[in-house]
Protein backbone atom coordinates (compact mmCIF):
# COMPACT_ATOMS: atom_id res chain seq x y z
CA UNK A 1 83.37 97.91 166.34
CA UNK A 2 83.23 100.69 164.21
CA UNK A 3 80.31 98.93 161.76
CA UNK A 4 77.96 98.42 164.56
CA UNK A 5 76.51 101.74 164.37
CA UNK A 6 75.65 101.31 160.38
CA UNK A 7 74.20 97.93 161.21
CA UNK A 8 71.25 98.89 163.72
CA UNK A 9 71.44 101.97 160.93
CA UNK A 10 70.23 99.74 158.18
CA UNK A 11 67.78 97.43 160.43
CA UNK A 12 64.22 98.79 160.13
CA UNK A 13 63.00 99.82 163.75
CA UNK A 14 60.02 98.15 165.46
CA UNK A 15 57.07 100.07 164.78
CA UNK A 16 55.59 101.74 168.25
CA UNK A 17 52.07 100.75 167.11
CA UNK A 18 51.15 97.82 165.89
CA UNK A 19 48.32 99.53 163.83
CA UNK A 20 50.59 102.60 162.37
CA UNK A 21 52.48 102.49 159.49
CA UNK A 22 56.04 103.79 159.95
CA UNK A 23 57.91 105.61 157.09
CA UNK A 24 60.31 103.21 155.89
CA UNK A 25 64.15 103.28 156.87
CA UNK A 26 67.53 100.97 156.42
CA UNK A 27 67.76 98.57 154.36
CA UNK A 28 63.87 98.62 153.51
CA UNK A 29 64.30 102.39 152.79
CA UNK A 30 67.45 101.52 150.32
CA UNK A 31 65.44 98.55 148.40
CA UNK A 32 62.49 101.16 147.99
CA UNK A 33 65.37 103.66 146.35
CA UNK A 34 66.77 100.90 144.04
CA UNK A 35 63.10 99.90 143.08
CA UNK A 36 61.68 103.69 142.54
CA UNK A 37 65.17 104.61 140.74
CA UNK A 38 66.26 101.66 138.64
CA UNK A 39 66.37 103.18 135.64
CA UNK A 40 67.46 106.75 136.65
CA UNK A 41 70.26 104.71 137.77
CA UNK A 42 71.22 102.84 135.30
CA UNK A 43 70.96 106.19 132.77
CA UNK A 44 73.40 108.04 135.24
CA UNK A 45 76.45 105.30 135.35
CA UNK A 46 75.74 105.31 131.28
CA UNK A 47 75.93 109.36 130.87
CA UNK A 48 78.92 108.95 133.27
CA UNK A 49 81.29 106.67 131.67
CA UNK A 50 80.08 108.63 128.39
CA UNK A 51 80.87 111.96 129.73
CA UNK A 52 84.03 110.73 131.19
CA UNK A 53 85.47 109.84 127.90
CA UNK A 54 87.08 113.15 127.36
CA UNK A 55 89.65 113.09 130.24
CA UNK A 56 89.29 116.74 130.58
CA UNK A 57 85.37 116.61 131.63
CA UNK A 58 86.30 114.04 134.39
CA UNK A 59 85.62 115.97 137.39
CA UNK A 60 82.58 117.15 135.90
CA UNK A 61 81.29 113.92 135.76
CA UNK A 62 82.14 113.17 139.04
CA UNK A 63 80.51 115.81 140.54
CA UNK A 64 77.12 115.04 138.16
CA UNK A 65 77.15 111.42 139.39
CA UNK A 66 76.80 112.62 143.34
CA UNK A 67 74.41 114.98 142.81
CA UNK A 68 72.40 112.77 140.76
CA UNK A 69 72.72 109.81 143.34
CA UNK A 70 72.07 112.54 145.94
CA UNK A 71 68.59 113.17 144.79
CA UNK A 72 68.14 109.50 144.85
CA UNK A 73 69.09 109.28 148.37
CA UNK A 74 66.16 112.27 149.17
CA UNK A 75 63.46 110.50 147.42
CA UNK A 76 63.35 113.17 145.00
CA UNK A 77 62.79 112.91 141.13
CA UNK A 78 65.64 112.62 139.04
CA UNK A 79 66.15 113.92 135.68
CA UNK A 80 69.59 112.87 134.80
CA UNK A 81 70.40 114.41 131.34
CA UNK A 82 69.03 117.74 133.04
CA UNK A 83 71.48 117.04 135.99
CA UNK A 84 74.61 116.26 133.95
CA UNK A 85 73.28 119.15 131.65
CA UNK A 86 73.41 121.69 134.23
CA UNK A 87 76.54 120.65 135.69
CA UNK A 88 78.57 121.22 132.25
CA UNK A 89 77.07 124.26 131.76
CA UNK A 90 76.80 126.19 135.37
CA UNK A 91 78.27 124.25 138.31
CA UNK A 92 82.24 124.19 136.56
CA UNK A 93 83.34 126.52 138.90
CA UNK A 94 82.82 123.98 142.10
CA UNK A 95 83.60 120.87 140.23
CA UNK A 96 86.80 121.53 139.22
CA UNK A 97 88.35 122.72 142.81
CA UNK A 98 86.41 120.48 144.44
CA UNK A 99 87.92 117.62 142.13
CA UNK A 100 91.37 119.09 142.55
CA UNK A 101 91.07 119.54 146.21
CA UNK A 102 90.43 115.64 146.71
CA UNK A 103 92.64 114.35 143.91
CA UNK A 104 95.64 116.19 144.76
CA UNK A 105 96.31 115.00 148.24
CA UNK A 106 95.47 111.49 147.34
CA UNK A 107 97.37 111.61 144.44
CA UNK A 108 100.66 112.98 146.44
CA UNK A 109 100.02 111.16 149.14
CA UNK A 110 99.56 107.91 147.29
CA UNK A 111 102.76 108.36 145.65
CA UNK A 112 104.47 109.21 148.99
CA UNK A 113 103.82 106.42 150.59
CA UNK A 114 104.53 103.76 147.54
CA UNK A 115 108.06 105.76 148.02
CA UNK A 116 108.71 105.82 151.40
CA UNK A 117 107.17 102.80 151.90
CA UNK A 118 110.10 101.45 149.71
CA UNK A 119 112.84 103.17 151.40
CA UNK A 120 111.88 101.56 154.08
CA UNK A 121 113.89 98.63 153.63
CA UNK A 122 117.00 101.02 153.58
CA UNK A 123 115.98 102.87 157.17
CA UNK A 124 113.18 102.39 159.43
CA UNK A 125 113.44 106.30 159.43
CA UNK A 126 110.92 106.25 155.90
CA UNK A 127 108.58 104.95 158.47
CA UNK A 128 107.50 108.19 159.91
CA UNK A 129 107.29 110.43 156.59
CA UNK A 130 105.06 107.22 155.28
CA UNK A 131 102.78 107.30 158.51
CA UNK A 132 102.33 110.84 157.55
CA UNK A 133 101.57 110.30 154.14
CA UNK A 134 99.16 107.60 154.68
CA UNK A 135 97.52 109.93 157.37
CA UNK A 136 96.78 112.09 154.76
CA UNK A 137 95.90 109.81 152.05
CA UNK A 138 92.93 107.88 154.04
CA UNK A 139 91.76 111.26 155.64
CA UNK A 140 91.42 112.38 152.37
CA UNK A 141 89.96 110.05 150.79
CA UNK A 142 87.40 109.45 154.26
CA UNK A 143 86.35 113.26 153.59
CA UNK A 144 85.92 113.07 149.69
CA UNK A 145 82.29 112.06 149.72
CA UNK A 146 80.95 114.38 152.95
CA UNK A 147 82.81 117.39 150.30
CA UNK A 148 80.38 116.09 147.37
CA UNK A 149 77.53 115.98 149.47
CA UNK A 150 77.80 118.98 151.05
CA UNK A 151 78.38 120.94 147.88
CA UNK A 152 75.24 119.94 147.11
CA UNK A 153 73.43 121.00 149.84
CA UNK A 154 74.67 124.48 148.75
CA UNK A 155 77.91 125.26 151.16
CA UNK A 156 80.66 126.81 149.95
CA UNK A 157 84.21 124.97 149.16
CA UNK A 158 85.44 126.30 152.42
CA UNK A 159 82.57 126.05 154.75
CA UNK A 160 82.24 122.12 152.83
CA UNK A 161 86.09 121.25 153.30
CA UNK A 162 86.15 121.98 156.68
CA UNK A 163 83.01 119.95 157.67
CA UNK A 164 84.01 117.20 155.25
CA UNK A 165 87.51 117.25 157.11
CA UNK A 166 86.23 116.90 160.59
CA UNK A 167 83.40 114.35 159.59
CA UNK A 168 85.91 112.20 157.61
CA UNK A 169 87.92 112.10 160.88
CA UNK A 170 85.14 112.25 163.44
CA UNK A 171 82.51 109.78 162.75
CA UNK A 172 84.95 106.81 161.10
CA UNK A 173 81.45 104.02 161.83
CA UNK A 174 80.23 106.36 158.72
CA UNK A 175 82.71 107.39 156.27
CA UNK A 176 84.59 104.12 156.31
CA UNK A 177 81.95 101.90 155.16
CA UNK A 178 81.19 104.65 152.90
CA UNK A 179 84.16 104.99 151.20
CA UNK A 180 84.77 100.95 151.25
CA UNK A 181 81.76 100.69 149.28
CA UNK A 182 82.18 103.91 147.05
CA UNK A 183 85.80 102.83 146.34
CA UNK A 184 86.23 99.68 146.92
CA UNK A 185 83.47 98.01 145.00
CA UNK A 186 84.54 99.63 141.49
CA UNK A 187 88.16 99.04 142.23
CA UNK A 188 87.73 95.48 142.62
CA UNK A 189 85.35 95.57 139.20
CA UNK A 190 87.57 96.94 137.51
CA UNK A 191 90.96 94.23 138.74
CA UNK A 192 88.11 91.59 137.40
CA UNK A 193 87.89 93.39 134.02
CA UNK A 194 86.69 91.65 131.54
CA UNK A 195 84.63 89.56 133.69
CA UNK A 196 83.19 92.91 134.99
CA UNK A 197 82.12 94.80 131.83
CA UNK A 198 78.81 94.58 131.68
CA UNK A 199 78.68 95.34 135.58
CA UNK A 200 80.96 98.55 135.25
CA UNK A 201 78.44 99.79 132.27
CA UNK A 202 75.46 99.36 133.84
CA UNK A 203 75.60 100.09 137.33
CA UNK A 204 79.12 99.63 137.86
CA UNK A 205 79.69 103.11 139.23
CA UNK A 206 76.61 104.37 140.12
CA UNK A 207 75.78 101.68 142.67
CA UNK A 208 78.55 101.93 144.62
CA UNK A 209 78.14 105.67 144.37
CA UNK A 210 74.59 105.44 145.75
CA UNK A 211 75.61 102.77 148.44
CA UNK A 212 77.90 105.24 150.01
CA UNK A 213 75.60 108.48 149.83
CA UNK A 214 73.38 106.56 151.69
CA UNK A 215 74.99 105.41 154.42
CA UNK A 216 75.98 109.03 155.07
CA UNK A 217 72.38 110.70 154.68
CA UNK A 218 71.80 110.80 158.54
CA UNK A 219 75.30 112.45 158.98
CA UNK A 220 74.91 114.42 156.12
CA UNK A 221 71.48 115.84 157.41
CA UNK A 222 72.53 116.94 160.69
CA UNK A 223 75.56 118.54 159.08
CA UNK A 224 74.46 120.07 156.29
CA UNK A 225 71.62 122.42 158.40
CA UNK A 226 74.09 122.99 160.97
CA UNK A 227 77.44 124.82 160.46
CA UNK A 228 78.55 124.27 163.83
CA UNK A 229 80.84 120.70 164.36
């Protein structure tokens, strides 16, 4: 099963002496993040549905929110009107490509398969151009948060579409619960709107956002100090 790898990931390892303390990891590692970062991440889904207001500053935002939930993930301080700050004013130039390189295909691809998908019924030969498309679609959308997080880490768009390609392909036990989390959780917040309001203000995006940065920090590690696949 492809989750078994991410569920000895988030189980805390035995400590090798009973007398050492061990530096914390899984699922005691993530509670420590939500603890130490509660409010930082409560301020980031808040400056992100804010900044996403005007359509235009979307991908900014986008880009903001994983760097912001990327610090999280590395224990490091976060400062998020300074992050969101610095994205709007100096980090344009790889938000927007890196936006349009991940909502393009899905976009297309999504569309091609709602079409073929339908012309199905007509000829089994839509089959194969919607096999295609959904090939595309779920690689794409597999490889849109190793891109973010690689960005970060300072690669360029081509060196971090290329890794992000072969990751989202490659190590599946990773980038599927990932992108379940990252996508799926809001999705289904947002099909329960208005029950879901308060949820999707506070932490509605953020969370999920977090949840899937973390569960590809290891991967993301080894990757991001190592150009080689």
């Amino acid at each position: 099963m492809f989750l078994q790898s991410d569920y000895n990931d988030l189980m805390p390892p035995e400590p090798e002496d009973g007398g050492a303390t061990s530096e914390k990891t899984g699922f005691s590692r993530f509670m420590e993040i939500m603890g130490n970062q509660c409010t930082a991440l409560l301020l980031t889904n808040i400056l992100f549905l804010l900044c996403c207001i005007p359509v235009a500053t979307i991908p900014l935002s986008l880009f903001a929110l994983n760097r912001a939930v990327r610090q999280m993930v590395q224990g490091q301080p976060v400062k998020c009107l300074q992050v969101f700050g610095e994205t709007f004013r100096r980090d344009w130039k790889r938000a927007y490509p890196a936006f349009l390189v991940t909502a393009a295909p899905l976009c297309c691809a999504g569309y091609g398969m709602w079409f073929y998908l339908g012309q199905a019924a007509s000829s089994l030969l839509f089959l194969l151009p919607f096999l295609v498309c959904s090939t595309i679609f779920l690689t794409a959308l597999l490889s849109s948060l190793c891109l973010y997080g690689l960005l970060e880490d300072g690669k360029s768009l081509r060196e971090s579409m290329r890794l992000a390609l072969l990751m989202g392909v490659a190590k599946p036990s990773r980038t599927v619960p990932a992108a379940l989390c990252c996508f799926g959780l809001p999705l289904l917040a947002v099909l329960l709107f208005p029950f879901s309001g308060v949820y999707l203000f506070v932490i509605g995006f953020s969370l999920p956002c977090l949840i899937g940065n973390f569960l590809l920090r290891t991967l993301l590690n080894q990757r991001g100090n190592n150009t080689a696949f």
